[in-house]
C-alpha atoms as a PDB file:
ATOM      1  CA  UNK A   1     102.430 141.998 119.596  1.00  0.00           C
ATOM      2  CA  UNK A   2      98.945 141.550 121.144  1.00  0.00           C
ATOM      3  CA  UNK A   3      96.917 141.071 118.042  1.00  0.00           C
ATOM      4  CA  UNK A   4      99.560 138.956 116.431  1.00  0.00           C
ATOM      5  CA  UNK A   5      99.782 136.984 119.764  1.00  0.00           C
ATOM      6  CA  UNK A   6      96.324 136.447 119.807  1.00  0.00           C
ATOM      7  CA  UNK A   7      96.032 135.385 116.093  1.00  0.00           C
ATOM      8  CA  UNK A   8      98.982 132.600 116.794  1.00  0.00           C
ATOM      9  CA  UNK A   9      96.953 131.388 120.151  1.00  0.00           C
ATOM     10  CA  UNK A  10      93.619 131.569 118.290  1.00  0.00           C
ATOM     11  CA  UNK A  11      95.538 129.056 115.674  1.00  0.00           C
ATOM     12  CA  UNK A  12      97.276 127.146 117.575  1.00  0.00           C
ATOM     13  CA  UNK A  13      93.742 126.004 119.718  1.00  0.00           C
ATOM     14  CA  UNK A  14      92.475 125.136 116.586  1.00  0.00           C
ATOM     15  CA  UNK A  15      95.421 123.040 115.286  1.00  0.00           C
ATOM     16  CA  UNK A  16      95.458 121.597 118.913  1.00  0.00           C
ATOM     17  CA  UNK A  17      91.533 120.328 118.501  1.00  0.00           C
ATOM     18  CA  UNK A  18      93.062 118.392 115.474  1.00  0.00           C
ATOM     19  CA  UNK A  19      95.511 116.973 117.395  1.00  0.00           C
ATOM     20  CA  UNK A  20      93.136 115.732 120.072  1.00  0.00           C
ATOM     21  CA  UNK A  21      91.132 113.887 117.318  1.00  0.00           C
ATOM     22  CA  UNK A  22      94.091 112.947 115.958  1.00  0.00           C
ATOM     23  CA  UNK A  23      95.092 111.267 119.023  1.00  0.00           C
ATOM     24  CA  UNK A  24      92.022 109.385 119.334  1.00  0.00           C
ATOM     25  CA  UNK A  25      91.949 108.139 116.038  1.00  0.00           C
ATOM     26  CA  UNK A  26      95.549 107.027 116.781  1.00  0.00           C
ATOM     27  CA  UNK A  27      93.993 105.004 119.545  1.00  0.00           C
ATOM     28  CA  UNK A  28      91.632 103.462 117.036  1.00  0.00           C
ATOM     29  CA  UNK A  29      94.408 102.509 114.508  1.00  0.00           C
ATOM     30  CA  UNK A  30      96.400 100.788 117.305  1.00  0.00           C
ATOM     31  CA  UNK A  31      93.480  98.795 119.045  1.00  0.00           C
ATOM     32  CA  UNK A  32      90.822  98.664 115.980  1.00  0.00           C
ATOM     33  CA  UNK A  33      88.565  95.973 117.926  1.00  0.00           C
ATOM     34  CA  UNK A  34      86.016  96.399 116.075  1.00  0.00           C
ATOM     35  CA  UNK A  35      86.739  97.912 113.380  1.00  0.00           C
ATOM     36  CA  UNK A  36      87.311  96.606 109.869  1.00  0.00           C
ATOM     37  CA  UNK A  37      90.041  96.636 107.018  1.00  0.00           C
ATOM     38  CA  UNK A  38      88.842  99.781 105.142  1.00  0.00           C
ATOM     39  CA  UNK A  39      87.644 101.126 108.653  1.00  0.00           C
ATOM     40  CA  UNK A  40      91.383 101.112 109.856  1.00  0.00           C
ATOM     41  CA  UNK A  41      92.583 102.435 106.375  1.00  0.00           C
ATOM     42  CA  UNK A  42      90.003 105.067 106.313  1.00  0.00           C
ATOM     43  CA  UNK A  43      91.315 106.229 110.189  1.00  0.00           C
ATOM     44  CA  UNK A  44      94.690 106.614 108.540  1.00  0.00           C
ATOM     45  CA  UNK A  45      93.867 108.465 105.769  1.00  0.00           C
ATOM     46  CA  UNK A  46      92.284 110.812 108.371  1.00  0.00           C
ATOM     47  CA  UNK A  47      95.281 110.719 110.786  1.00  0.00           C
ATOM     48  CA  UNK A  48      97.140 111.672 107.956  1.00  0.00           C
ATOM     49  CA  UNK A  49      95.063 114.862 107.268  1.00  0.00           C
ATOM     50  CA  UNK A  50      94.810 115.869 110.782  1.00  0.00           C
ATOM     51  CA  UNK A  51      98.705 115.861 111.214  1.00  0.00           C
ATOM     52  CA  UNK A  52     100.082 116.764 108.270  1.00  0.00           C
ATOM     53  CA  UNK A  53     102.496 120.023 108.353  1.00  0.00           C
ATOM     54  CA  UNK A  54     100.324 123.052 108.783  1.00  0.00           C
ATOM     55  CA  UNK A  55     102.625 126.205 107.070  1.00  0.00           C
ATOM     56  CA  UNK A  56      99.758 128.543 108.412  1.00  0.00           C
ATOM     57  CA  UNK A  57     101.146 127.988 111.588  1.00  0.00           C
ATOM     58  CA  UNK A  58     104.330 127.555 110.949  1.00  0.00           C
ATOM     59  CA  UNK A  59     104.605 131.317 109.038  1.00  0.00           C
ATOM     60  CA  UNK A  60     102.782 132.709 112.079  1.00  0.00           C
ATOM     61  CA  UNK A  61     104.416 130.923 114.849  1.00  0.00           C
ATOM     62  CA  UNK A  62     107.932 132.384 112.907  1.00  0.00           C
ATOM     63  CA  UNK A  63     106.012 135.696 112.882  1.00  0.00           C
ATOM     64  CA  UNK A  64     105.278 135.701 116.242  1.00  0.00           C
ATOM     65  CA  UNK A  65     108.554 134.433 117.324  1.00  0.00           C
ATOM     66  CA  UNK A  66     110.078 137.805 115.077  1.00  0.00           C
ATOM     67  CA  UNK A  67     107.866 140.071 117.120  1.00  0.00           C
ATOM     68  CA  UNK A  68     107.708 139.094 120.540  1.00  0.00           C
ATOM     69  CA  UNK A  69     111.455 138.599 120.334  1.00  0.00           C
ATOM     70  CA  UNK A  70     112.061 142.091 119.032  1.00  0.00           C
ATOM     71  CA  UNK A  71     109.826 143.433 121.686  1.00  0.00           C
ATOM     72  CA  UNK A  72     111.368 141.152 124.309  1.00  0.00           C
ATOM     73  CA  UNK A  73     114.793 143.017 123.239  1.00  0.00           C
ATOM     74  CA  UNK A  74     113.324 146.440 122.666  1.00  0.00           C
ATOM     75  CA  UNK A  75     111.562 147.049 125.922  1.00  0.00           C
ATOM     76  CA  UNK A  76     114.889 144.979 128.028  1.00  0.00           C
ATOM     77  CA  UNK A  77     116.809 147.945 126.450  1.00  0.00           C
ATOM     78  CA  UNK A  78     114.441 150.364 127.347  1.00  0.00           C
ATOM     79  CA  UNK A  79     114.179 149.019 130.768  1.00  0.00           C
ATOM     80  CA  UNK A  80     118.088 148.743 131.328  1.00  0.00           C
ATOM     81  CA  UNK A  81     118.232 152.714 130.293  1.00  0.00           C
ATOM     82  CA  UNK A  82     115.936 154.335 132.447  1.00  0.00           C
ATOM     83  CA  UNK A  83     117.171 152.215 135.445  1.00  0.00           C
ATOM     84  CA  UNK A  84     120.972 152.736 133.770  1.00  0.00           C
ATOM     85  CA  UNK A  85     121.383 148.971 133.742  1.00  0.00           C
ATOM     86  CA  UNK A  86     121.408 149.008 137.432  1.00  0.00           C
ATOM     87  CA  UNK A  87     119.678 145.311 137.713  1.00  0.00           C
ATOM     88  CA  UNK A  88     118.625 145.083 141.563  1.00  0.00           C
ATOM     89  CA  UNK A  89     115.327 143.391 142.477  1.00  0.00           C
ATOM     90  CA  UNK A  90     116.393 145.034 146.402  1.00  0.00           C
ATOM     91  CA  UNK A  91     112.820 146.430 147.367  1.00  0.00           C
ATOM     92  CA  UNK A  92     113.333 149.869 148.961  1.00  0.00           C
ATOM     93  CA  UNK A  93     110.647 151.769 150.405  1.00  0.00           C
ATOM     94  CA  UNK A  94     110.915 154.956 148.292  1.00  0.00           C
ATOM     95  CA  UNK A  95     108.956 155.656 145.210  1.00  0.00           C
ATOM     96  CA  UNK A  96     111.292 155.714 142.575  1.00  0.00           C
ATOM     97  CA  UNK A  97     112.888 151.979 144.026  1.00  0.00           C
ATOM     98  CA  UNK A  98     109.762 150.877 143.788  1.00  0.00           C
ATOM     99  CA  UNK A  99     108.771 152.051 139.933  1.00  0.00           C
ATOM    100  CA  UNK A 100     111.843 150.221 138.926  1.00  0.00           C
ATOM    101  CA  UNK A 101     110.867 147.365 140.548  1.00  0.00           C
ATOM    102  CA  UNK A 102     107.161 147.356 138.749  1.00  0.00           C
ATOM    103  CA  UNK A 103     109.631 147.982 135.737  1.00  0.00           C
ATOM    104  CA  UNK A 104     111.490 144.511 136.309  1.00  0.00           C
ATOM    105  CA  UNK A 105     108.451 142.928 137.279  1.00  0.00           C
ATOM    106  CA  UNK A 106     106.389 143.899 134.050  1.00  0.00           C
ATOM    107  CA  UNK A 107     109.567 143.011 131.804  1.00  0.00           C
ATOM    108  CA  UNK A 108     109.676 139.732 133.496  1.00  0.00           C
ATOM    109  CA  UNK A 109     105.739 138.762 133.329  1.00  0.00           C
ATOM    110  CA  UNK A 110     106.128 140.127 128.995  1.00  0.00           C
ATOM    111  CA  UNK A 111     109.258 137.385 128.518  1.00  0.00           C
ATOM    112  CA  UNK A 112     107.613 134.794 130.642  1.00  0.00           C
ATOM    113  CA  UNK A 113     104.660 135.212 128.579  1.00  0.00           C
ATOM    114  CA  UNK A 114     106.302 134.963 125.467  1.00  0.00           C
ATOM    115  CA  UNK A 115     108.575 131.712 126.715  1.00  0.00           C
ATOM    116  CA  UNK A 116     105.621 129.688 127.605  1.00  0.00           C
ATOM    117  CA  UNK A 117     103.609 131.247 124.251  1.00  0.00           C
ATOM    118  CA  UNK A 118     106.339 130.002 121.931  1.00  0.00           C
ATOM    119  CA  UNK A 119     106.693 126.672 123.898  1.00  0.00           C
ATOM    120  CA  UNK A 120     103.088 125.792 123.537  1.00  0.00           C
ATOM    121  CA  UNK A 121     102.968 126.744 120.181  1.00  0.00           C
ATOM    122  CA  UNK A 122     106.415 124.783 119.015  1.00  0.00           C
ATOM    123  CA  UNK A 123     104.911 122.070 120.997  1.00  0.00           C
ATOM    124  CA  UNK A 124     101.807 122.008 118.401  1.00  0.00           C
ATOM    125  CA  UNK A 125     104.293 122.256 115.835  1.00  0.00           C
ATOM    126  CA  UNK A 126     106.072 119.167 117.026  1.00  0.00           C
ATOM    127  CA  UNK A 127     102.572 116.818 117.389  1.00  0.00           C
ATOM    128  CA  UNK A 128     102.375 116.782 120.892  1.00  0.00           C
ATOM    129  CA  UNK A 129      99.960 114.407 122.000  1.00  0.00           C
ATOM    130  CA  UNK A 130      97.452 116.066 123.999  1.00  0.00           C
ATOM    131  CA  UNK A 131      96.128 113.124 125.964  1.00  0.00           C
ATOM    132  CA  UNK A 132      99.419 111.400 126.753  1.00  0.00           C
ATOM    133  CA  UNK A 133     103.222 111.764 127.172  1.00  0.00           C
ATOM    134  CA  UNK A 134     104.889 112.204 124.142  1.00  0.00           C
ATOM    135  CA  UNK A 135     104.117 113.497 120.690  1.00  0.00           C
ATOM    136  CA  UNK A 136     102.314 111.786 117.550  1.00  0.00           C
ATOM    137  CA  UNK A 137     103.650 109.783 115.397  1.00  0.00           C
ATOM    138  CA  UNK A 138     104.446 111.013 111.780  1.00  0.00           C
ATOM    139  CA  UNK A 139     102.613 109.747 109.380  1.00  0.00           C
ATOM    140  CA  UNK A 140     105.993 108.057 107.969  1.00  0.00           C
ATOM    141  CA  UNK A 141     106.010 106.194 111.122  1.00  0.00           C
ATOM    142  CA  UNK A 142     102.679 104.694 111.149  1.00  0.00           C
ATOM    143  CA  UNK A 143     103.115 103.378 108.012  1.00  0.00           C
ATOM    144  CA  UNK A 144     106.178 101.570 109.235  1.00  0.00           C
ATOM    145  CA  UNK A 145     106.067  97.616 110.019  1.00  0.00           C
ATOM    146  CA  UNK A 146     108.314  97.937 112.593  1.00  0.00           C
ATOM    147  CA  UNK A 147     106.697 101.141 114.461  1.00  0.00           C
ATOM    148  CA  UNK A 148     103.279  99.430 114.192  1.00  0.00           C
ATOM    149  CA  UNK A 149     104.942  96.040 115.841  1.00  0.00           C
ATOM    150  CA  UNK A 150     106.105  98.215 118.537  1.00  0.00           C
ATOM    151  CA  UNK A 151     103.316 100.219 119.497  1.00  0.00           C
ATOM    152  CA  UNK A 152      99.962  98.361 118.116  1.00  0.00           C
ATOM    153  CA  UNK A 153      97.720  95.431 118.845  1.00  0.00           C
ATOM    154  CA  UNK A 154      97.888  92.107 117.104  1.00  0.00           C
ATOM    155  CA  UNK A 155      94.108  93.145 115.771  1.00  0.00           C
ATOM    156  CA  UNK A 156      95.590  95.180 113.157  1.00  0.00           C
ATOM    157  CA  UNK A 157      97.644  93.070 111.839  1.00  0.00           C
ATOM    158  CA  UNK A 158      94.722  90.732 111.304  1.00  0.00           C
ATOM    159  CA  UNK A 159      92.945  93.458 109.533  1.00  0.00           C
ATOM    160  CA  UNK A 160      95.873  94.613 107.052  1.00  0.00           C
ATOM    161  CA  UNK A 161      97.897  90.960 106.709  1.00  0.00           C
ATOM    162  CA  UNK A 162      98.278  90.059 102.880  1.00  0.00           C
ATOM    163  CA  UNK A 163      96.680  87.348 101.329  1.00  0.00           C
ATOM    164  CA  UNK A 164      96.431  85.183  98.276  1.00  0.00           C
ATOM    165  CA  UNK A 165      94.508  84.707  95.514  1.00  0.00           C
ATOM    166  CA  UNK A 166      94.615  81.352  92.745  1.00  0.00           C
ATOM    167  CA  UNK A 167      93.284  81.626  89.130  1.00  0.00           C
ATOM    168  CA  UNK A 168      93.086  79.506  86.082  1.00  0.00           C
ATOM    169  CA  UNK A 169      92.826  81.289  82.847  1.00  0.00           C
ATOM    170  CA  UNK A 170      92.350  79.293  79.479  1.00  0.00           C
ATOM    171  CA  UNK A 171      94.278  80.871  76.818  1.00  0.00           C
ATOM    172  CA  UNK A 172      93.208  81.117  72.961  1.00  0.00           C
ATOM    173  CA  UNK A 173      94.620  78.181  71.893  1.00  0.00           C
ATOM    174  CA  UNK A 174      92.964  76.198  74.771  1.00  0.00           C
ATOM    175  CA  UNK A 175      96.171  76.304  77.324  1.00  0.00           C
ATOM    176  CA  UNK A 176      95.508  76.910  80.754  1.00  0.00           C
ATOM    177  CA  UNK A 177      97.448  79.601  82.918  1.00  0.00           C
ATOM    178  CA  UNK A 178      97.884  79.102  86.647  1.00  0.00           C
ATOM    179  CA  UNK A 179      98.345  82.753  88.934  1.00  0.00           C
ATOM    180  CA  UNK A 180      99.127  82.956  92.247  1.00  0.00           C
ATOM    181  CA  UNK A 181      97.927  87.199  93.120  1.00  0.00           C
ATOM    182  CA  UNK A 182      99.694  88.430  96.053  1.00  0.00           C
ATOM    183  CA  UNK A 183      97.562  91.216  97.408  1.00  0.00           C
ATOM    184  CA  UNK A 184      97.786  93.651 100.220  1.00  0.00           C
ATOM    185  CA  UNK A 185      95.370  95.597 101.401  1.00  0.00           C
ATOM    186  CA  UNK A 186      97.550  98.087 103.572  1.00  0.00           C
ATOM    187  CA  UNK A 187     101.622  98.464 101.849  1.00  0.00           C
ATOM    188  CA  UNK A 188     103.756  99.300 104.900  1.00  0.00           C
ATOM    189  CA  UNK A 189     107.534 100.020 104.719  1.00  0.00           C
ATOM    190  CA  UNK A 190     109.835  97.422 106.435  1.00  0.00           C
ATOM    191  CA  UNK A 191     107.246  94.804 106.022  1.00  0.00           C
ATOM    192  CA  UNK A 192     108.494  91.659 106.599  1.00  0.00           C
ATOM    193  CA  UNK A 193     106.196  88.669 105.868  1.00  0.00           C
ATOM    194  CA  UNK A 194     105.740  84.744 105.041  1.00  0.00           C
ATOM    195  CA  UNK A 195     102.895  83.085 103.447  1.00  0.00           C
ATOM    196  CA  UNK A 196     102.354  79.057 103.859  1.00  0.00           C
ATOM    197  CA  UNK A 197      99.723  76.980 102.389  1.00  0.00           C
ATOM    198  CA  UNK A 198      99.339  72.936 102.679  1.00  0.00           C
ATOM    199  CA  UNK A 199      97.173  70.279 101.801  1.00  0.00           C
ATOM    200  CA  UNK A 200      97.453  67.460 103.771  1.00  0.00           C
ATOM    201  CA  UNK A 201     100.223  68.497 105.665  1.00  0.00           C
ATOM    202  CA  UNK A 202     102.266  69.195 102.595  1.00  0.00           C
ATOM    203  CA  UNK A 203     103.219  72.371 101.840  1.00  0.00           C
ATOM    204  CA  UNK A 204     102.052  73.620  98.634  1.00  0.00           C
ATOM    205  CA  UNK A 205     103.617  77.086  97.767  1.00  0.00           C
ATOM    206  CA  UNK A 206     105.903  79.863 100.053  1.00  0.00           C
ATOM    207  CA  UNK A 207     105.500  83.497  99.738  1.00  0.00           C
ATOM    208  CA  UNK A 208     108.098  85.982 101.223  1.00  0.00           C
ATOM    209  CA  UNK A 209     107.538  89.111 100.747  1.00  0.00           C
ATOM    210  CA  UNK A 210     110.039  92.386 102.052  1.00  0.00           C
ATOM    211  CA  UNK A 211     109.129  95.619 101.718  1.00  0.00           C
ATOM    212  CA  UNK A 212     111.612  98.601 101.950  1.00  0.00           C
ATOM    213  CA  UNK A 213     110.202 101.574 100.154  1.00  0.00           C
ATOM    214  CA  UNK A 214     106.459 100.354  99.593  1.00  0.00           C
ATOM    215  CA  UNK A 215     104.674 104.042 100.229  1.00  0.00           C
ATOM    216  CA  UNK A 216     107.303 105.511  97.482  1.00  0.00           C
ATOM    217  CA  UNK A 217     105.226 103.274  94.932  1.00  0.00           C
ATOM    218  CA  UNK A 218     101.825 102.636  96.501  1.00  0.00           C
ATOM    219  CA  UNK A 219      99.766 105.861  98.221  1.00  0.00           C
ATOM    220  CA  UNK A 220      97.759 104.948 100.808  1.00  0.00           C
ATOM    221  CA  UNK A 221      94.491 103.501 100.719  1.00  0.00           C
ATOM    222  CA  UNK A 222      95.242 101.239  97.904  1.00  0.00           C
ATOM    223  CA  UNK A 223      95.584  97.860  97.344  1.00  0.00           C
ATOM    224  CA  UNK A 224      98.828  96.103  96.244  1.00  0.00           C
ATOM    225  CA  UNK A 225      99.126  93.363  93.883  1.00  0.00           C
ATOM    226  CA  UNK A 226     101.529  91.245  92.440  1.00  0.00           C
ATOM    227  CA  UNK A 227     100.745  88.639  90.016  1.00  0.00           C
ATOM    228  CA  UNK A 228     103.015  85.055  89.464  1.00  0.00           C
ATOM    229  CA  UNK A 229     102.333  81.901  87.415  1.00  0.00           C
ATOM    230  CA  UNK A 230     102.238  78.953  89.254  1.00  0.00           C
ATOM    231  CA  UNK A 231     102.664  75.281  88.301  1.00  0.00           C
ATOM    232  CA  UNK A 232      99.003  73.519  87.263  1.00  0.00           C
ATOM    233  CA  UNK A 233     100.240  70.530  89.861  1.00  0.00           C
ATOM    234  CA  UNK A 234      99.987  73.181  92.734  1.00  0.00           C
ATOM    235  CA  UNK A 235      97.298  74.979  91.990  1.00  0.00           C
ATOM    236  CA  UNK A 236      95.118  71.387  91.132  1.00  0.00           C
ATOM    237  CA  UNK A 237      96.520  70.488  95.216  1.00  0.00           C
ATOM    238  CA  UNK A 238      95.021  73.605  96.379  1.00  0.00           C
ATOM    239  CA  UNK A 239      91.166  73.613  97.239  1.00  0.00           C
ATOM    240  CA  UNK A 240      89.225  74.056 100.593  1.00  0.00           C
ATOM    241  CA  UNK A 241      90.532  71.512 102.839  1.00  0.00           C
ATOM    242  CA  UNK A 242      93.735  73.467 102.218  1.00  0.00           C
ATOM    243  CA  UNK A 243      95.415  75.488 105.021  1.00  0.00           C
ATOM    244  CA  UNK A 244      98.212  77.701 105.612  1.00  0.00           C
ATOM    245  CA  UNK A 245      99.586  80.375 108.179  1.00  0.00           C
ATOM    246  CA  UNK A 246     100.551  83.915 107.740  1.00  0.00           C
ATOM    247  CA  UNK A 247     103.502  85.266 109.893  1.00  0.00           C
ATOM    248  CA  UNK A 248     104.723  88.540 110.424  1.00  0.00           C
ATOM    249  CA  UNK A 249     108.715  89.606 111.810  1.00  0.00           C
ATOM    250  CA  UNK A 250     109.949  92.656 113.473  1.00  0.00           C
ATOM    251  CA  UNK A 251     113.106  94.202 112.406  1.00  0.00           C
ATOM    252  CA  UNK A 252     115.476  91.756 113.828  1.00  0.00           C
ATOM    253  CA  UNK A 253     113.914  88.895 111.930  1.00  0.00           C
ATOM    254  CA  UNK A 254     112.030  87.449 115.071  1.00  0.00           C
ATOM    255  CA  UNK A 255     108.571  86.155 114.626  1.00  0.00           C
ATOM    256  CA  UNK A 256     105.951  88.462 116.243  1.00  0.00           C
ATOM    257  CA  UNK A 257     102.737  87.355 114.996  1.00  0.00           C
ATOM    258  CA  UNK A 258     101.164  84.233 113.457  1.00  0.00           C
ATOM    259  CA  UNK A 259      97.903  83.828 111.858  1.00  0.00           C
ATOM    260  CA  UNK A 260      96.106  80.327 110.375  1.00  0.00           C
ATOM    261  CA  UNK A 261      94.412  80.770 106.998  1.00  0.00           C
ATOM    262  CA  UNK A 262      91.691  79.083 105.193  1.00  0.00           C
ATOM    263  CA  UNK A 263      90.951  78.558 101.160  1.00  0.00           C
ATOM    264  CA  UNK A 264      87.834  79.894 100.126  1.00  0.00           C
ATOM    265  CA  UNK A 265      86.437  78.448  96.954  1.00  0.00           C
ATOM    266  CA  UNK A 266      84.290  80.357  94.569  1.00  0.00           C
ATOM    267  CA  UNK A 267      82.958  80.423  91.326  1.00  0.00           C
ATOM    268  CA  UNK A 268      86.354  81.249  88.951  1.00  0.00           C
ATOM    269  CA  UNK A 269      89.168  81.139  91.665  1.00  0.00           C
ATOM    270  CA  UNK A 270      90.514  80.243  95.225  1.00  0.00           C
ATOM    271  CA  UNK A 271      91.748  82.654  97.780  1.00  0.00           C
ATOM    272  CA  UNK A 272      93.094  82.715 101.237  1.00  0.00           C
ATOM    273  CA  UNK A 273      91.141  84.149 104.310  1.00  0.00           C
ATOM    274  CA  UNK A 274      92.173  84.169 108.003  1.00  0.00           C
ATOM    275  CA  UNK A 275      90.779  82.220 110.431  1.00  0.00           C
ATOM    276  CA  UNK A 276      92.584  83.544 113.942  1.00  0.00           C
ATOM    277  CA  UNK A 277      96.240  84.145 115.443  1.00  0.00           C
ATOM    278  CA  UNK A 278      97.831  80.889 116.526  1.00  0.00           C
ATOM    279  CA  UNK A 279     100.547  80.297 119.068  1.00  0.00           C
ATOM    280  CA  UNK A 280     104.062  81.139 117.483  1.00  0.00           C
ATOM    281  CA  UNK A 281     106.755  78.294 116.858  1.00  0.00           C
ATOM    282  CA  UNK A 282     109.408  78.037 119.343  1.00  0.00           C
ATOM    283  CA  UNK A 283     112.316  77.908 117.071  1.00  0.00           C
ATOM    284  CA  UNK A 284     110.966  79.328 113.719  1.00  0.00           C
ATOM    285  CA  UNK A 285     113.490  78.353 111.132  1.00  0.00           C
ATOM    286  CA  UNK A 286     111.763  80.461 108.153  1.00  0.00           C
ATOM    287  CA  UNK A 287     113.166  83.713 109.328  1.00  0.00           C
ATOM    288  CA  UNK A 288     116.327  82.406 107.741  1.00  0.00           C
ATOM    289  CA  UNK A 289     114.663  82.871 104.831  1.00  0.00           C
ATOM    290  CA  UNK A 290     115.444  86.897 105.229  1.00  0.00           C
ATOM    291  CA  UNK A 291     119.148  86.612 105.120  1.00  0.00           C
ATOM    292  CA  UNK A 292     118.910  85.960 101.335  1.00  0.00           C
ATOM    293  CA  UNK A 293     120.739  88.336  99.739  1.00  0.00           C
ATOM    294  CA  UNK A 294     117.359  88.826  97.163  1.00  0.00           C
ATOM    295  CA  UNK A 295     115.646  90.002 100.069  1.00  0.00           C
ATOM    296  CA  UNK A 296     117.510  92.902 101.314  1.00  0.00           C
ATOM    297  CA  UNK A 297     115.363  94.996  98.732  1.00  0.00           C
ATOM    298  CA  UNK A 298     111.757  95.110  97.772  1.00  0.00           C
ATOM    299  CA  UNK A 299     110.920  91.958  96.453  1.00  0.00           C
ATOM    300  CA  UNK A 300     108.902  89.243  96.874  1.00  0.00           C
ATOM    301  CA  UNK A 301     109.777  85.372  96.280  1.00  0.00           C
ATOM    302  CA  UNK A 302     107.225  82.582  95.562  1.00  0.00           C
ATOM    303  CA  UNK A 303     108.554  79.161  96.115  1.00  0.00           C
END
């Protein structure tokens, strides 16, 4: 019971270190001042290595759990037969009163031991956080729009928003292709999103995009694209005194975040950077746009 005891302990304060750099990377994904895009995907490909399910432990803590219970019982048994179940903690001052009370003391310091053991350990198990209240999130969870709205700074939603990209490709026979590229750098599940660009206070092209089941497609760490032709009148409107906002909705369709965007013109195309978060509208009437029925899966609509 002792060596196996010490084994689980001796694992569990390792698996606990992770946890405590797990915790402060956490920190880092939530409030990633200074970080940048791949600098925030990098911490959570790291969060997700430092938390993932450990079946070392778990085998062990089941081991341990085995044991110390059977030793628990064993020795209570013994215990309740040499004192013949007579279960007094009445301190009498004659020697044989007082070995059976040594008896109930010892029994009680072995199962207190083993409570608090197998508490800390399930803890560890569980993700406790080990500088806060509460336990880590999964890694399911901080890859979830919704969690991240709830729990993170508008800086990282800066870092991972999507943007778009315009090219025009001439074909063989001398026809030109227009393509609006959606890209993400970060897919989240539940990710709820709208894209607006104008030019001269004319709005140019839409993008809503909803993901449901994005990390069943798209691992972590890279990018996600999605490719659409566009009309040559809208992309010839487009160029760098265009502008645009990117805004991003919680689960109850409610605007939480709002960003202005900028074209950037190069060599062979035009793409979208951000500029800064703006104040949010007062009555936003594009989260309407998420009550269409082609919405309620994965999808993602350019207008």
């Amino acid at each position: 019971m002792s060596f196996i005891g010490f084994i689980t302990l001796l694992i569990a304060f390792f698996i606990e270190n992770k946890l405590s750099l797990a915790s402060n990377i956490l920190q880092r994904i939530y409030y990633p001042i200074t970080l940048s895009t791949n600098d925030t995907i990098s911490h959570i490909i790291d969060y997700r290595e430092k938390t993932k399910n450990d079946h070392l432990i778990k085998y062990i803590y089941y081991t341990f759990i085995f044991a110390g219970f059977s030793i628990v019982f064993t020795v209570g048994v013994l215990v309740g037969y040499y004192t013949k179940f007579n279960f007094s903690f009445k301190i009498e001052l004659e020697i044989e009163s007082s070995i059976v009370f040594s008896i109930y003391i010892f029994y009680l310091i072995i199962v207190t031991i083993f409570v608090l053991m197998s508490y800390f350990i399930l803890n560890i198990r569980l993700l406790k956080n080990p500088h806060s209240k509460g336990y880590l999130p999964k890694i399911n969870d901080l890859l979830n729009s919704y969690f991240l709205i709830k729990n993170s700074d508008t800086k990282l939603f800066y870092l991972i928003s999507p943007s778009l990209s315009f090219y025009k490709d001439i074909q063989q026979d001398g026809t030109e292709v227009h393509q609006c590229i959606f890209n993400s750098p970060l897919p989240l599940n539940n990710f709820k999103f709208i894209i607006k660009l104008y030019t001269d206070k004319v709005e140019q092209i839409k993008v809503i995009g909803n993901f449901n089941n994005t990390l069943s497609k798209h691992s972590i760490g890279k990018h996600f694209s999605e490719n659409f032709k566009i009309m040559k009148e809208v992309y010839d409107e487009i160029n760098s005194d265009s502008y645009g906002f990117v805004k991003i909705y919680d689960e109850g369709n409610n605007l939480k975040y709002k960003y202005k965007i900028k074209i950037i013109q190069t060599d062979n195309h035009l793409r979208t950077s951000l500029i800064d978060q703006v104040p949010m509208d007062k009555n936003d009437l594009d989260k309407n746009h998420f009550n269409n029925p082609i919405l309620t899966s994965e999808s993602i609509i350019v207008e």
